[in-house]
N, C-alpha and C. Protein backbone atom coordinates (compact mmCIF):
# COMPACT_ATOMS: atom_id res chain seq x y z
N UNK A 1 -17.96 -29.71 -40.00
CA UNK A 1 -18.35 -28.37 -39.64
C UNK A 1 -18.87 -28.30 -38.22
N UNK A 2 -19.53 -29.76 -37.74
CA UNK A 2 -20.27 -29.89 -36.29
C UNK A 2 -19.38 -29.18 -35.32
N UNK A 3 -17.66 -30.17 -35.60
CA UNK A 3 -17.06 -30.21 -34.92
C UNK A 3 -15.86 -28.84 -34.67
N UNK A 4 -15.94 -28.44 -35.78
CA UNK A 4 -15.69 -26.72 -35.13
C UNK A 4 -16.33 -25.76 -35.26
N UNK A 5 -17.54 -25.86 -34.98
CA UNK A 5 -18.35 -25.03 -34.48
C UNK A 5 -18.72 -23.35 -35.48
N UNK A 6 -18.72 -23.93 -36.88
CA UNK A 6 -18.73 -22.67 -37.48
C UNK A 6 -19.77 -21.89 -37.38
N UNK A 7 -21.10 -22.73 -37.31
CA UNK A 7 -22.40 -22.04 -37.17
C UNK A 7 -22.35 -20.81 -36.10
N UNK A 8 -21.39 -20.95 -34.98
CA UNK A 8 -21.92 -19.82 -33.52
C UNK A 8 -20.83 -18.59 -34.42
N UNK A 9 -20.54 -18.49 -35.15
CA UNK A 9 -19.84 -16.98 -35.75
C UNK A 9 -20.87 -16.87 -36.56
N UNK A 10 -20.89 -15.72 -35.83
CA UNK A 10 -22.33 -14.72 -36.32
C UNK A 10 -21.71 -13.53 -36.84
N UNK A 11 -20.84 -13.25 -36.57
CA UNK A 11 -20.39 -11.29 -37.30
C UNK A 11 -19.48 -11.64 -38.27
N UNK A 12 -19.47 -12.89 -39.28
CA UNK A 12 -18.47 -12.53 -40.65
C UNK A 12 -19.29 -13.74 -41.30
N UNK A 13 -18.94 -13.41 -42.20
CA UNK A 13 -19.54 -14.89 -43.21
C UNK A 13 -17.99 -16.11 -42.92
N UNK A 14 -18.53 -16.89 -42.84
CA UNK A 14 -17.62 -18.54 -42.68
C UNK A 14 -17.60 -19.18 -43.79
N UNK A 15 -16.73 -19.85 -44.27
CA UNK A 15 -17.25 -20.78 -45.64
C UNK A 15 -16.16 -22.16 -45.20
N UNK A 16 -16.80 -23.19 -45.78
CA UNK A 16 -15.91 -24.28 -45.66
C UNK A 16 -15.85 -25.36 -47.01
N UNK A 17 -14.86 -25.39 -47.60
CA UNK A 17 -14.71 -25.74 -48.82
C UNK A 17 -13.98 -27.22 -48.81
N UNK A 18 -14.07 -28.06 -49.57
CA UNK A 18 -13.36 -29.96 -49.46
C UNK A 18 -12.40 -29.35 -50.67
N UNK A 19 -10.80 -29.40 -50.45
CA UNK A 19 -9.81 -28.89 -51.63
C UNK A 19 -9.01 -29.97 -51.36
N UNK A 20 -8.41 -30.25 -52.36
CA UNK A 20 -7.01 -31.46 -53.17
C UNK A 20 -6.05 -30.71 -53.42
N UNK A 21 -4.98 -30.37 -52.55
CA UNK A 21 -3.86 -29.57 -53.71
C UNK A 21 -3.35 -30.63 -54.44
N UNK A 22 -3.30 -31.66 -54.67
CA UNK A 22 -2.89 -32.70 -54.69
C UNK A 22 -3.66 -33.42 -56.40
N UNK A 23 -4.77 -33.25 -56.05
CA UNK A 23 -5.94 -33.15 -57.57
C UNK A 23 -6.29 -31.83 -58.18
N UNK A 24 -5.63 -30.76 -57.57
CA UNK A 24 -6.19 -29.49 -57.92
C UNK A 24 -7.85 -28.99 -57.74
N UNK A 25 -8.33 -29.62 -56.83
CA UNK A 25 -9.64 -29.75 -56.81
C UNK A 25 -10.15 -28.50 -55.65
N UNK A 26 -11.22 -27.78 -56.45
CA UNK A 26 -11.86 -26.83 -55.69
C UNK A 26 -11.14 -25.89 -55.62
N UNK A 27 -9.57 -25.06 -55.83
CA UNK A 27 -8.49 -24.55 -55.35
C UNK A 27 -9.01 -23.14 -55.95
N UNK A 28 -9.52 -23.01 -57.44
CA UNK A 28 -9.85 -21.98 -57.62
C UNK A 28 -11.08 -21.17 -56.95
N UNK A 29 -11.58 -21.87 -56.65
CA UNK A 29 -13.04 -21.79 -55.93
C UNK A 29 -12.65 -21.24 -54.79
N UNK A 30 -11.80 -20.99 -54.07
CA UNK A 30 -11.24 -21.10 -52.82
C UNK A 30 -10.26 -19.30 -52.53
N UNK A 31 -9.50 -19.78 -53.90
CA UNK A 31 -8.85 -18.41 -54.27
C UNK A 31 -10.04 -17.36 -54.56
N UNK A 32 -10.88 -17.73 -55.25
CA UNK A 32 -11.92 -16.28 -55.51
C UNK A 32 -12.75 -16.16 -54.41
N UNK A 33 -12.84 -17.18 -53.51
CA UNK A 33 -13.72 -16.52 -52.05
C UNK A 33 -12.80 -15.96 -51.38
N UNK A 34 -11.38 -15.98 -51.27
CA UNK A 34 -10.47 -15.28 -50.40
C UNK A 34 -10.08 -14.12 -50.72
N UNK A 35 -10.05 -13.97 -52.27
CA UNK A 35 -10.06 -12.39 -53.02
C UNK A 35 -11.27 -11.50 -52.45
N UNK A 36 -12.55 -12.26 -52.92
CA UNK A 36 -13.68 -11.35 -52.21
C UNK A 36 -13.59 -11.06 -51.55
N UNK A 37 -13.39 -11.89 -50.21
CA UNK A 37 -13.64 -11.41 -49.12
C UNK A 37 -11.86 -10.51 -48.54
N UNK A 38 -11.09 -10.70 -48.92
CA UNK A 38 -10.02 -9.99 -48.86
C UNK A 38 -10.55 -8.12 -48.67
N UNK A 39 -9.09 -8.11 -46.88
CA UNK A 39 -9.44 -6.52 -46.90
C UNK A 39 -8.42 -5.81 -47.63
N UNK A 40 -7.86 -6.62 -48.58
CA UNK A 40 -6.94 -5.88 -49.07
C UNK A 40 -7.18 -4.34 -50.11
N UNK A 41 -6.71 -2.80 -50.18
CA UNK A 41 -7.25 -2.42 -50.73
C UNK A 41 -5.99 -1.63 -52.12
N UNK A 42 -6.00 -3.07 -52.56
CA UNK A 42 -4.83 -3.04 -53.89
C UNK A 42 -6.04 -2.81 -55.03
């Protein structure tokens, strides 16, 4: 996270998640923060 610098974005929320597509790991976790935060208005 040091190394790209997520902390200096200040006007959106950032998230950084460790995912496996590979183990399936974390993937759903990942999909429902991208729904939330999605501007989609379906």
């Amino acid at each position: 996270m040091q190394e790209l610098e997520l902390r200096s974005i200040t006007n959106r929320e950032v998230c950084c998640y460790m995912i496996s597509c590979k183990n399936s790991t974390n993937i759903d976790t990942v999909i429902d923060w991208l729904v939330k935060h999605s501007k989609s208005k379906n």
